[in-house]
Structure formats: C-alpha cells, structure tokens
C-alpha atoms as a PDB file:
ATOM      1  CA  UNK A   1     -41.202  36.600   1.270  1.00  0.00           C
ATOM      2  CA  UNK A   2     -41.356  33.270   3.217  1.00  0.00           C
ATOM      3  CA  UNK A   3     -37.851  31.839   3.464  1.00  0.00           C
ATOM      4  CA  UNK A   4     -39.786  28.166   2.743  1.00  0.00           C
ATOM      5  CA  UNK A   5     -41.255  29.650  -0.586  1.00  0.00           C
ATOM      6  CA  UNK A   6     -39.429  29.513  -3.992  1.00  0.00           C
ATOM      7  CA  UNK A   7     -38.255  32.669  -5.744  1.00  0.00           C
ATOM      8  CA  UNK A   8     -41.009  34.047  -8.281  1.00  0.00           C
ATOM      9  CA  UNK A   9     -38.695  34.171 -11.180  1.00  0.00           C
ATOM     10  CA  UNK A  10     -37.787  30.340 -11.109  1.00  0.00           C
ATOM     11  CA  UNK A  11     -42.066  29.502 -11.209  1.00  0.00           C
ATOM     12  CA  UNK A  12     -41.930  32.504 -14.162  1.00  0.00           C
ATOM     13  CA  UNK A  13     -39.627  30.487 -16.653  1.00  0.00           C
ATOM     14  CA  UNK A  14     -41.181  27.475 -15.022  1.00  0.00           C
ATOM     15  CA  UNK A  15     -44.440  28.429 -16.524  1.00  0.00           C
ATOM     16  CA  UNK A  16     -43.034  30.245 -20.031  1.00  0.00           C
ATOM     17  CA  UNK A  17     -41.191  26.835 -20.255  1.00  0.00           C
ATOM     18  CA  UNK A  18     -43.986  24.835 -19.836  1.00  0.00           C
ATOM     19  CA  UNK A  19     -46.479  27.226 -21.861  1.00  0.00           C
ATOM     20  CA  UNK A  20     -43.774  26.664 -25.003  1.00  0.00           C
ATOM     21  CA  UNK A  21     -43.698  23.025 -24.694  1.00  0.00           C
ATOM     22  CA  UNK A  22     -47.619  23.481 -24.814  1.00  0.00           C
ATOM     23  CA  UNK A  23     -47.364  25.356 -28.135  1.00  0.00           C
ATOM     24  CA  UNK A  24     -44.770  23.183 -29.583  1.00  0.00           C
ATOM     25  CA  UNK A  25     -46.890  19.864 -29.076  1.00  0.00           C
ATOM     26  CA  UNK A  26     -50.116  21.787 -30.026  1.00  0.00           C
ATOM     27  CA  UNK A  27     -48.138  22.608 -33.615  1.00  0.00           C
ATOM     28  CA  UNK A  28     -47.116  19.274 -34.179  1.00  0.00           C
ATOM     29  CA  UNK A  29     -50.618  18.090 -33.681  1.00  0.00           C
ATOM     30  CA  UNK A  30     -53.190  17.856 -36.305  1.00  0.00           C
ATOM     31  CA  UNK A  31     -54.899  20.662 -36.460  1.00  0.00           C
ATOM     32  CA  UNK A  32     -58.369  19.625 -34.771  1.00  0.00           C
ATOM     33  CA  UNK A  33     -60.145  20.689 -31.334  1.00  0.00           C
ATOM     34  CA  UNK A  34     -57.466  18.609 -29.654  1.00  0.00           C
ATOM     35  CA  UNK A  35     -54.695  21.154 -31.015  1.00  0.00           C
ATOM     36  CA  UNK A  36     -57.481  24.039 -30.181  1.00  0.00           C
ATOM     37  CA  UNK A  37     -57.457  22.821 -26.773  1.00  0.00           C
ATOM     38  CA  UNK A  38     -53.783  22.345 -25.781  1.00  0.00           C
ATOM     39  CA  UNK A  39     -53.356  25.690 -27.531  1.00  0.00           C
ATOM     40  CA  UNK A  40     -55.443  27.286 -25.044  1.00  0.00           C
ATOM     41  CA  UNK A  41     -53.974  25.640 -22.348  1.00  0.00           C
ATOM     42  CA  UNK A  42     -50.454  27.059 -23.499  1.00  0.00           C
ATOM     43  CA  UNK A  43     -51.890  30.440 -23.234  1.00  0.00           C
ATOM     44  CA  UNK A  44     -53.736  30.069 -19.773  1.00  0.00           C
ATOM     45  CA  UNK A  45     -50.536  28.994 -18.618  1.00  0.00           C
ATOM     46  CA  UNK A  46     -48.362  31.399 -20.051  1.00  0.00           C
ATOM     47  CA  UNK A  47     -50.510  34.006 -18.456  1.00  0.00           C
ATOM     48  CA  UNK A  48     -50.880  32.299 -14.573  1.00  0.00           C
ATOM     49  CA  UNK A  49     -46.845  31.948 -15.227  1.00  0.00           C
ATOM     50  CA  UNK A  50     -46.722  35.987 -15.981  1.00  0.00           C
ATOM     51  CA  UNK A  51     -49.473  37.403 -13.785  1.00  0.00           C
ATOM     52  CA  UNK A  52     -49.721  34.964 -10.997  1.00  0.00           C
ATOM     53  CA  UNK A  53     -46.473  32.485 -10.649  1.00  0.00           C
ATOM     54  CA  UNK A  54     -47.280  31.141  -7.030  1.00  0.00           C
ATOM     55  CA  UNK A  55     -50.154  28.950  -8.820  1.00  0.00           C
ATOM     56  CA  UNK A  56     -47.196  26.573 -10.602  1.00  0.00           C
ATOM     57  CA  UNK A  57     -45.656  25.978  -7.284  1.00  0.00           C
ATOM     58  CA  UNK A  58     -47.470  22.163  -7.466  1.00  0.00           C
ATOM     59  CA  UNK A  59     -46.479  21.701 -10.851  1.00  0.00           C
ATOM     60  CA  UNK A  60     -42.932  23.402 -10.356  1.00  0.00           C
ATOM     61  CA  UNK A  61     -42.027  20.945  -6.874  1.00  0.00           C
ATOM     62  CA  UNK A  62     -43.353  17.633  -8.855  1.00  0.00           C
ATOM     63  CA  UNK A  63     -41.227  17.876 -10.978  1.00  0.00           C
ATOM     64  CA  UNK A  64     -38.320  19.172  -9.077  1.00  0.00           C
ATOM     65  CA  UNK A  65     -39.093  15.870  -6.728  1.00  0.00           C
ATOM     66  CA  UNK A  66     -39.060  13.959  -9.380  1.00  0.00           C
ATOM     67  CA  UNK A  67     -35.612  15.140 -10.451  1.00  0.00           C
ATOM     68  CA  UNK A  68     -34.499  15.205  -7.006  1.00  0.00           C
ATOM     69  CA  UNK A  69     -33.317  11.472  -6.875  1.00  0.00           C
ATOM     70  CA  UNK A  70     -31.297  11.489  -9.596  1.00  0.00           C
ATOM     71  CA  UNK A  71     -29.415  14.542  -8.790  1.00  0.00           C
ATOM     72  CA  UNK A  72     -28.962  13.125  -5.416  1.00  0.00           C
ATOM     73  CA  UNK A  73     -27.697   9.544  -6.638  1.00  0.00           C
ATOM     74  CA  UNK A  74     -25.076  11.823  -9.347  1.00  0.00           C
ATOM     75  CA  UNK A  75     -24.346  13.491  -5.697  1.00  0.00           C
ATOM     76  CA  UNK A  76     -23.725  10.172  -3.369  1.00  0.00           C
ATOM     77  CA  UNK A  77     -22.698   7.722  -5.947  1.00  0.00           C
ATOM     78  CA  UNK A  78     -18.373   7.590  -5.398  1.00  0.00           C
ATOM     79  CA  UNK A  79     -16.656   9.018  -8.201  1.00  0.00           C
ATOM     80  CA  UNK A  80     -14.527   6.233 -10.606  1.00  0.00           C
ATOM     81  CA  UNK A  81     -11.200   6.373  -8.687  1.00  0.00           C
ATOM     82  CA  UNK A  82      -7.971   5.638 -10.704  1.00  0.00           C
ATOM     83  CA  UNK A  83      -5.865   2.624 -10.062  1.00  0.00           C
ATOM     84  CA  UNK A  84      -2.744   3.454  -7.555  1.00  0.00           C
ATOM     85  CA  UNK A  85       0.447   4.208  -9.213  1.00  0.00           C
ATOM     86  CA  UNK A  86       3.339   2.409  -8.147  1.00  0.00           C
ATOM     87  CA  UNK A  87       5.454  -0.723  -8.374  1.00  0.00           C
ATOM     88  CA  UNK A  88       3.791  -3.646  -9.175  1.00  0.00           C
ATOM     89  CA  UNK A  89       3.072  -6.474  -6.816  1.00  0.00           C
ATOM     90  CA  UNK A  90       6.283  -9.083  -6.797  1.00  0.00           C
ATOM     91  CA  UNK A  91       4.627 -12.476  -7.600  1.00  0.00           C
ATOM     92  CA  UNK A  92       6.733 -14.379  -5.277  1.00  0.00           C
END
C-alpha cells in the first residue's frame, strides 16, 4: 500500500456513513422519484464503499479539507491562560 494513500477501512465507514445519511434523508422525503432516486444513490454508494473504497477517496479528502482548518485553528489558537497568583499590585 502507498504510504501517501489512506487506509481502506477509514473510506469503508466513510462510505457506510455517507450511504446512511443517504437513506435517512431519502426517508424523510416524500415519497416520490426524488426519494426513489436518493435511495438508489444510498445503495450505489453503500456498495462502491464495500466492494471498491478507493473510489470515495475525492469525496473522503473534501471533506477532510474542509475540516482541516478548524481542527488546525482548535490546534494553534493559545489556550485561555489563568490570571497569575500572587500579591496584588501596591497602588502607591
């Protein structure tokens, strides 16, 4: 396996994650060609996901990059330091 590439697993429940969102929003839809359609969609995906990960790795990064920044801001940003204990500060 390329050291570049992600794991399979991760693209796996990547694509079972994404293929129950699918069916979750095709149930709360009205039932119509619309719902047919995003149905289907939840199963094509579900199956790439099982049979053939490597095809979410586009999805999968876009929306790791997209997460990226905030993670990295959480990461950078300084933590809130407490006040220094100590004597106060004679005012004169």
């Amino acid at each position: 396996m390329k050291s570049h590439a992600p794991d399979r697993l991760p693209l796996r429940q990547f694509g079972w994650v994404l293929a129950l969102g699918l069916a979750l929003a095709a149930g709360l839809m009205e039932t119509g060609p619309a719902a047919l359609v995003v149905e289907a969609l939840a199963a094509l995906v579900f199956a790439v996901a099982t049979i053939w990960p490597v095809a979410l790795r586009g999805p999968y990064r876009s929306l790791a990059s997209l997460g990226a920044p905030a993670r990295r801001q959480r990461l950078i940003s300084p933590s809130p330091q407490s006040p220094r204990a100590g004597p106060p500060a004679s005012a004169g």
